[in-house]
Protein backbone atom coordinates (compact mmCIF):
# COMPACT_ATOMS: atom_id res chain seq x y z
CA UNK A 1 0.00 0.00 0.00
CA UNK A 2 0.93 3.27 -1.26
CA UNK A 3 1.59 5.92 2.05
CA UNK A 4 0.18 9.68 1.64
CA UNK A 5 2.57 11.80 3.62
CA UNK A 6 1.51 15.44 4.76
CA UNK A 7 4.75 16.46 5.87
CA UNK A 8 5.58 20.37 7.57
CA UNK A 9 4.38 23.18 10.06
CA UNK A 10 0.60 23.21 9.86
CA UNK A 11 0.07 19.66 8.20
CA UNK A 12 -2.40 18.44 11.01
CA UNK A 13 -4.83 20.95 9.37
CA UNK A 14 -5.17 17.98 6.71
CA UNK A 15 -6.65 15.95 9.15
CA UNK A 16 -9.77 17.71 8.26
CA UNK A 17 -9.97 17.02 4.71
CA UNK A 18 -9.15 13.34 5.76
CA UNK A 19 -11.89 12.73 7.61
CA UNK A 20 -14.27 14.49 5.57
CA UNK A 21 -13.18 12.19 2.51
CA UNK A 22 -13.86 8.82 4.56
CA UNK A 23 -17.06 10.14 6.15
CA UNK A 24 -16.85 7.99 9.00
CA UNK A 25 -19.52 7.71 11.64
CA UNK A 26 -16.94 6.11 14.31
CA UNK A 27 -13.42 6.99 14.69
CA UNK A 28 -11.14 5.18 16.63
CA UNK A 29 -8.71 7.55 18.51
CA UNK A 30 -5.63 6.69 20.86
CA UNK A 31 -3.35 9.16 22.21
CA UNK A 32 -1.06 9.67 24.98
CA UNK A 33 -2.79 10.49 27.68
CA UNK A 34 -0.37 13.59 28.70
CA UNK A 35 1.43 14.14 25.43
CA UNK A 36 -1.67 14.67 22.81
CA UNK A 37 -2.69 17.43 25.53
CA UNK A 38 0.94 18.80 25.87
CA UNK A 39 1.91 18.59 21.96
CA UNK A 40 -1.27 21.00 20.88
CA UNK A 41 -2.84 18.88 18.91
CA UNK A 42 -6.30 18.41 20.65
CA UNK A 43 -7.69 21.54 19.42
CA UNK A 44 -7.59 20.95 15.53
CA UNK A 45 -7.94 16.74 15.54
CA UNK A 46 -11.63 17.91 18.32
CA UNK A 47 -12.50 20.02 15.08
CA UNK A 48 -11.83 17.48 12.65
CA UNK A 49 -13.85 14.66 14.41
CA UNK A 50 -16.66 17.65 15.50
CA UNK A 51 -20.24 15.37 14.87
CA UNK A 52 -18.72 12.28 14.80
CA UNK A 53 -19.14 9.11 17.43
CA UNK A 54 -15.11 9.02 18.91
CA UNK A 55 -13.78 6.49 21.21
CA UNK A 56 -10.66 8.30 22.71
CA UNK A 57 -8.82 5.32 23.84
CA UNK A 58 -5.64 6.18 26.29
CA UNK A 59 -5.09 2.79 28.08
CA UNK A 60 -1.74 2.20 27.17
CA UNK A 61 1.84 1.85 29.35
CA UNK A 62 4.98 2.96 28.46
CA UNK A 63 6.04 0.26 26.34
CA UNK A 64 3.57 -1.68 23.62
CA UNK A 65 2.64 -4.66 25.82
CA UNK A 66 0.99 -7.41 24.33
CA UNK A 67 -1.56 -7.33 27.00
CA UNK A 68 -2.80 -3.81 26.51
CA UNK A 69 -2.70 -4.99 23.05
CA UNK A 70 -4.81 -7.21 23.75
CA UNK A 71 -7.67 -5.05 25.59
CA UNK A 72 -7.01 -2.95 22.85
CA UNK A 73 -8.34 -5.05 20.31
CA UNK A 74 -11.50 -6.07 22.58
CA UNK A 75 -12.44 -2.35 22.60
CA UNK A 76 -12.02 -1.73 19.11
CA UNK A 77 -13.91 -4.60 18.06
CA UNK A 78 -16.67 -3.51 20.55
CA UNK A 79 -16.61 -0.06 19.36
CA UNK A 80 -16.55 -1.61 15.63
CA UNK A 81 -14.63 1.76 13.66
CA UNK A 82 -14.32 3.07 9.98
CA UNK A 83 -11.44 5.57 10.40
CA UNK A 84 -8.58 5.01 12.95
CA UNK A 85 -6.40 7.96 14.24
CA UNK A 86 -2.76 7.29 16.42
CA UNK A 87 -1.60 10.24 17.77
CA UNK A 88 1.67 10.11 20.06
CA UNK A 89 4.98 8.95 20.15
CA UNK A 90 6.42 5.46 18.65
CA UNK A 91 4.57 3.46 21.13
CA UNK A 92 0.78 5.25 20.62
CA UNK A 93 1.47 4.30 17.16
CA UNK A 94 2.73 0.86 17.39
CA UNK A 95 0.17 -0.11 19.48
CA UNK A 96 -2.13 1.35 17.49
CA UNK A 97 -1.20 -0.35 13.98
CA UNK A 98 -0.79 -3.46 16.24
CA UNK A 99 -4.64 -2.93 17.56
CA UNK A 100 -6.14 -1.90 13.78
CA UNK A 101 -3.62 -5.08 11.87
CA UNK A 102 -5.82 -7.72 14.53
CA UNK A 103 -9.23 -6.10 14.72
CA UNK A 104 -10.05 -4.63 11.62
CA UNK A 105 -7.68 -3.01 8.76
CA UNK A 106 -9.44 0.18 8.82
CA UNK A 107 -7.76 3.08 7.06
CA UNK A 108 -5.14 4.16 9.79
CA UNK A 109 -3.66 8.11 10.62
CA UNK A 110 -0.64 8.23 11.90
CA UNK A 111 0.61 11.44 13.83
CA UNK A 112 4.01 11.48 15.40
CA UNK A 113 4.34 14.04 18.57
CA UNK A 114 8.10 12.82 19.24
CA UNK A 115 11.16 12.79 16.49
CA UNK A 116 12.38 9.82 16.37
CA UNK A 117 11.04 6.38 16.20
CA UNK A 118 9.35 6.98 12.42
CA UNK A 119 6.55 4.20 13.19
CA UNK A 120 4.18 6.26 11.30
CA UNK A 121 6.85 4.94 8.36
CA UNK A 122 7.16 1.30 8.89
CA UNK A 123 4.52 -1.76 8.27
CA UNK A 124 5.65 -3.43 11.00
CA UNK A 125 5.07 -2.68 15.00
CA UNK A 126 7.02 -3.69 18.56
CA UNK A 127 5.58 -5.89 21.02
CA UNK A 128 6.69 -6.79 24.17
CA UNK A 129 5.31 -10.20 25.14
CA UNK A 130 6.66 -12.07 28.75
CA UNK A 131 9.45 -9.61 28.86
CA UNK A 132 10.69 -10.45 25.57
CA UNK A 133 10.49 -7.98 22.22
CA UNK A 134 8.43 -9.96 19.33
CA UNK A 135 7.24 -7.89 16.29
CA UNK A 136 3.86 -7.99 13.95
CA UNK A 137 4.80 -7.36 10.32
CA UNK A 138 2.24 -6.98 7.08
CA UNK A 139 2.29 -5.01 4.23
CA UNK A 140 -1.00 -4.06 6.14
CA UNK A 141 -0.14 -2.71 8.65
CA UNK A 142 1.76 0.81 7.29
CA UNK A 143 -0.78 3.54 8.14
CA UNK A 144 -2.52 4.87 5.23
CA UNK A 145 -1.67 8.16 5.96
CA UNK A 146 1.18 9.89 8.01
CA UNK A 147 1.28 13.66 9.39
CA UNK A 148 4.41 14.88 10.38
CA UNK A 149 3.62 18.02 11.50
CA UNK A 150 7.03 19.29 13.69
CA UNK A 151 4.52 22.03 15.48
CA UNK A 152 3.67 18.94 17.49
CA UNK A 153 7.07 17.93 18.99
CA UNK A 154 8.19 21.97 19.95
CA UNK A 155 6.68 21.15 23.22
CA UNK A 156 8.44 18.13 24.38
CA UNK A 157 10.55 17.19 26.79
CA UNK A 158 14.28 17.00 26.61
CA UNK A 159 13.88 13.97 28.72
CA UNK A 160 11.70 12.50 25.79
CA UNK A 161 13.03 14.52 22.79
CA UNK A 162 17.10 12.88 23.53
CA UNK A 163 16.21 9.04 23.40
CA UNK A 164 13.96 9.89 20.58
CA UNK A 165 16.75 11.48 18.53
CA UNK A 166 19.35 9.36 19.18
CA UNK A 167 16.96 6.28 18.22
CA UNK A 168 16.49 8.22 14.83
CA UNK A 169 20.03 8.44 14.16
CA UNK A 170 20.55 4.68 15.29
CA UNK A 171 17.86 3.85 12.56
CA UNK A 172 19.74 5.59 9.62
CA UNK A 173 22.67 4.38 10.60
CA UNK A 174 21.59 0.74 11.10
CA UNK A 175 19.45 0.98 7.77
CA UNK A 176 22.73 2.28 5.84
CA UNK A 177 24.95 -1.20 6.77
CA UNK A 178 22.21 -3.44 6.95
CA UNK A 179 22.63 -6.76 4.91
CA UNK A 180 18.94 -6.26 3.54
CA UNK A 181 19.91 -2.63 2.40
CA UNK A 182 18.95 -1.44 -0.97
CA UNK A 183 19.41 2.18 -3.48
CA UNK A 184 16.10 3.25 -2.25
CA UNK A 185 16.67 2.48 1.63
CA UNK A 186 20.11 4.10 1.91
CA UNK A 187 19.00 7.19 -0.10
CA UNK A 188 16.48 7.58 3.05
CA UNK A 189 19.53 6.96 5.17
CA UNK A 190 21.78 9.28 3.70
CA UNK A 191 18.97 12.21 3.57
CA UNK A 192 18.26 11.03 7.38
CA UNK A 193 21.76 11.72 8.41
CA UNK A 194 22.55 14.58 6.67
CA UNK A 195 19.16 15.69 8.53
CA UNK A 196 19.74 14.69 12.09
CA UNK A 197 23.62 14.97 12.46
CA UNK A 198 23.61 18.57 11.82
CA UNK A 199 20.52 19.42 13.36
CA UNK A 200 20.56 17.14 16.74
CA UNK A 201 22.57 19.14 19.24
CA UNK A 202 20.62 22.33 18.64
CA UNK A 203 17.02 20.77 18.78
CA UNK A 204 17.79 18.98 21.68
CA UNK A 205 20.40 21.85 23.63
CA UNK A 206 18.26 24.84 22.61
CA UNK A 207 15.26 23.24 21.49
CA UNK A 208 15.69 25.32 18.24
CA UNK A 209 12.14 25.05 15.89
CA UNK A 210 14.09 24.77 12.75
CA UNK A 211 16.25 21.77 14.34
CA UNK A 212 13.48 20.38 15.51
CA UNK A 213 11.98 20.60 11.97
CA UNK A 214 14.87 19.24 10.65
CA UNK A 215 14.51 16.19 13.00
CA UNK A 216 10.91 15.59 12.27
CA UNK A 217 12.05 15.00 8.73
CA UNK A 218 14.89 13.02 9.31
CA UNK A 219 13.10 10.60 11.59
CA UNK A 220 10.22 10.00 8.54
CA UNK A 221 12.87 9.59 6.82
CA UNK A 222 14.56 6.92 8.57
CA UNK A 223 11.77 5.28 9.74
CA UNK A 224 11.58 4.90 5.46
CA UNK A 225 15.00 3.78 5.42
CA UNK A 226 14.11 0.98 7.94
CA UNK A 227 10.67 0.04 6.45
CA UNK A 228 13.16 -1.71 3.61
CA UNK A 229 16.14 -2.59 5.47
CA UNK A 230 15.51 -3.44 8.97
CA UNK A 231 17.77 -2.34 11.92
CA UNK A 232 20.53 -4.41 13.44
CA UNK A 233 22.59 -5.89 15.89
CA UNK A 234 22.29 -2.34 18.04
CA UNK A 235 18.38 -2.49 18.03
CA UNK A 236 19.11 -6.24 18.96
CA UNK A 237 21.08 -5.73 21.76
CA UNK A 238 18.80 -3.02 23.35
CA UNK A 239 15.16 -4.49 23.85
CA UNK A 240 15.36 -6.10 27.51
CA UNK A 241 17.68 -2.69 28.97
CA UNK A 242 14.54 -0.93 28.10
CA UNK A 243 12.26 -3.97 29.51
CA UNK A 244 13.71 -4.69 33.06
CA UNK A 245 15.65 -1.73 33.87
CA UNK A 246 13.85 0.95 32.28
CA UNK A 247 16.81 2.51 29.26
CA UNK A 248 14.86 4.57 27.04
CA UNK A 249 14.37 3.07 23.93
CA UNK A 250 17.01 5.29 21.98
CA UNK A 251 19.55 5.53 24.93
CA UNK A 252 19.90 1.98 24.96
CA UNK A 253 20.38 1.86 21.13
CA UNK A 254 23.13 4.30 21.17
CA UNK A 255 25.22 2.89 23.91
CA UNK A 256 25.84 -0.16 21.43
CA UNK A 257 26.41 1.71 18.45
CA UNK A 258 30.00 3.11 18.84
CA UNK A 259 30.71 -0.74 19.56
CA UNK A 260 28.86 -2.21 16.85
CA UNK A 261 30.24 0.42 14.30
CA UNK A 262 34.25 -0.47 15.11
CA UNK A 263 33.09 -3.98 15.10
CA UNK A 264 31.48 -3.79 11.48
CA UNK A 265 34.28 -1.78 9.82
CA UNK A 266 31.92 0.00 7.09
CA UNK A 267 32.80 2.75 5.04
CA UNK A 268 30.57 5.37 3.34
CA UNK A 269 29.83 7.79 6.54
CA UNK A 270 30.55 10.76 7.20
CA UNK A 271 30.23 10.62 11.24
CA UNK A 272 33.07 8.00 13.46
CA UNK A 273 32.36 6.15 15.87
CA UNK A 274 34.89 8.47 18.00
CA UNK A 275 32.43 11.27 16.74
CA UNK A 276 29.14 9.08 17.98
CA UNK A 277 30.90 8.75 21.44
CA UNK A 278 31.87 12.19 21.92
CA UNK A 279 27.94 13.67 20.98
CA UNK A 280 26.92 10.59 23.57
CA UNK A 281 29.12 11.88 26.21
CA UNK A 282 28.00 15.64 25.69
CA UNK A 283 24.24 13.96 26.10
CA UNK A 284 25.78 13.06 29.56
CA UNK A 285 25.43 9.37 28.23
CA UNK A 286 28.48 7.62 28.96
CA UNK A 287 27.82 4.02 30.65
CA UNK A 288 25.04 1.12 31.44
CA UNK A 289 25.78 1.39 35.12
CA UNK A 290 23.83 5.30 34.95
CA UNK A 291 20.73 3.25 34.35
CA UNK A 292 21.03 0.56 37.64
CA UNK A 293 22.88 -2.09 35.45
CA UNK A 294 25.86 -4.41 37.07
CA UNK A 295 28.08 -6.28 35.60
CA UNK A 296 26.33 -8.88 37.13
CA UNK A 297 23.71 -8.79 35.21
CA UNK A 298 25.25 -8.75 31.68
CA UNK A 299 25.16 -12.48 31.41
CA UNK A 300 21.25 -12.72 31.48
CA UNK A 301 20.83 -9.71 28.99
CA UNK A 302 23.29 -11.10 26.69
CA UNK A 303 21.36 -14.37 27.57
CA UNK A 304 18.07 -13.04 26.40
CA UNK A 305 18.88 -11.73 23.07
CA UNK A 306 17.10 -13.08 20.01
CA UNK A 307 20.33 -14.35 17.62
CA UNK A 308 18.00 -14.16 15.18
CA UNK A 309 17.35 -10.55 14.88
CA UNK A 310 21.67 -10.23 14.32
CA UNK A 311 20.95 -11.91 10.90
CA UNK A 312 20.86 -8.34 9.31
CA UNK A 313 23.94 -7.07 10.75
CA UNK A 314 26.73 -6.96 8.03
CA UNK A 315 29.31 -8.99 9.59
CA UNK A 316 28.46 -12.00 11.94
CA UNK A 317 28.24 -12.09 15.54
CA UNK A 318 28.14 -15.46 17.43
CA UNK A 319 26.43 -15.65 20.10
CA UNK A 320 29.32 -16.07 22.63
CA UNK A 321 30.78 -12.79 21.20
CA UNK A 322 27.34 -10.86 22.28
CA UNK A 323 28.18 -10.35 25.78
CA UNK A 324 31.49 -8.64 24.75
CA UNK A 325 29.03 -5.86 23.64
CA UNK A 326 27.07 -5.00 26.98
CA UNK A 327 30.91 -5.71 28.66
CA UNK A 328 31.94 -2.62 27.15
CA UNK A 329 29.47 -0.07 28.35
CA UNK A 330 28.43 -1.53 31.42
């Protein structure tokens, strides 16, 4: 399926036109519950959806959960929709093509308040089931449309806005070396890069609008890149930090990819892995051990990784070499 993409200041005024198009009489809308409230966009998506019959579901945690995936399927089949709308960060919108993808394939709106994970990019979403990370893919699933208006992410957080960057950059990095990469996918990449290396320390430092525009962009655009090519052994690595002790998504990400980079020895970018380390450290992002981890509990997250999932990294890594990863940033 073909993606329309409303991308700049102002876009979420398309919603409108959207809606009137599909002339739903139920719309399925989840959100944040603080951030759709925080990023501005209540006012205009209220106007667009003015008349209609809206479930405003919020019942999600921090992290997509196959449980809450699971209630949200129940009410959404209850509810029975004929438009669905995600607005939020990666996880509002992974749940949400998760939700739509079981219950019901109704044309799906997705509208990123963060920069950074590019879900609203991707046909496939992240679930966490028993404390490991699983994944639902289908051509399917990519939302029908995507707004990336950056008017929405002005308002967050550094505290949200840093892992959300950093997992951005991750992506277009990871999607440039990947084994499954292709012309298209590192075009996205390179675009991505060019976006989000130059732009990152001023969005995040002095939460600049035209770096944070910049970042917007770049994220679509790597969330693109890694709609072809997958992510790799970094993204591997980093799913049960963020599970039992809490790493943001993107902080955990980076920590590996210094590592990961020296250990796959590719040419053809323009950032080192020395250069990586040293925007890390200005983040105040230096170590594991920041986030409650001991060495003593490397051996069960190397352990738990899915080899699997390192099948797209450009050079091999066995699984007794994994542990050498977390060993050096613990």
């Amino acid at each position: 399926m073909k993606q329309t993409e409303y991308i700049g200041a102002g876009e979420l005024s398309k919603l409108s036109g959207i809606v009137q198009d599909f002339a739903p009489s139920k719309v399925f809308l989840i959100t944040g519950k603080s951030s759709y409230i925080a990023s501005g966009a209540t006012q205009l998506v209220e106007l667009a959806l003015a008349g209609i019959d809206v479930l405003h579901y919020t019942d999600i945690s921090a992290l997509p959960l196959d449980e809450d995936i699971k209630k949200g399927v129940i009410a959404y089949t209850s509810f029975n929709p004929d438009l669905v709308i995600a607005v939020g960060g990666g996880h509002v919108i992974d749940m949400t093509k998760s939700i739509n993808f079981l219950a019901g394939k109704k044309p799906l709106v997705a509208i990123p308040t963060t920069a950074g994970t590019g879900s609203e990019a991707t046909s496939f979403s992240v679930v966490y089931k028993n404390g490991r990370k699983t994944s639902l893919e289908s051509p399917d699933m990519l939302p029908m449309f995507a707004i990336v208006d950056p008017n929405l992410a002005m308002s967050v957080s550094r505290e949200t806005a840093l892992p959300s960057a950093l997992d951005a950059l991750c992506q277009a990095i990871e999607s440039f070396w990947s084994n499954k990469a292709t012309e298209e996918s590192r075009g996205y990449a390179r675009q991505a890069l060019q976006l989000i290396w130059k732009n990152i320390i001023p969005a995040i430092e002095k939460r600049d609008s035209g770096a944070i525009t910049a970042l917007c962009i770049g994220a679509h655009l790597a969330g693109k890149a890694i709609n072809i090519s997958k992510t790799t052994a970094c993204h591997a690595f980093s799913y049960g930090l963020t599970y039992r002790f809490g790493v943001p998504h993107g902080i955990a990400v980076a920590l590996f990819l210094p590592s990961v980079y020296r250990y796959n020895n590719v040419s053809g970018l323009s950032m080192s892995p020395e250069d990586i380390e040293g925007l890390l450290r200005r983040f105040g992002i230096t170590n594991l051990s920041q986030y409650g981890v001991k060495p003593s509990d490397i051996a069960m997250l190397a352990a738990e990784v899915n080899t699997e999932r390192l099948g797209n990294n450009p050079r091999v890594i066995r699984e007794g070499d994994i542990i050498n990863f977390f060993q050096k940033i613990v």
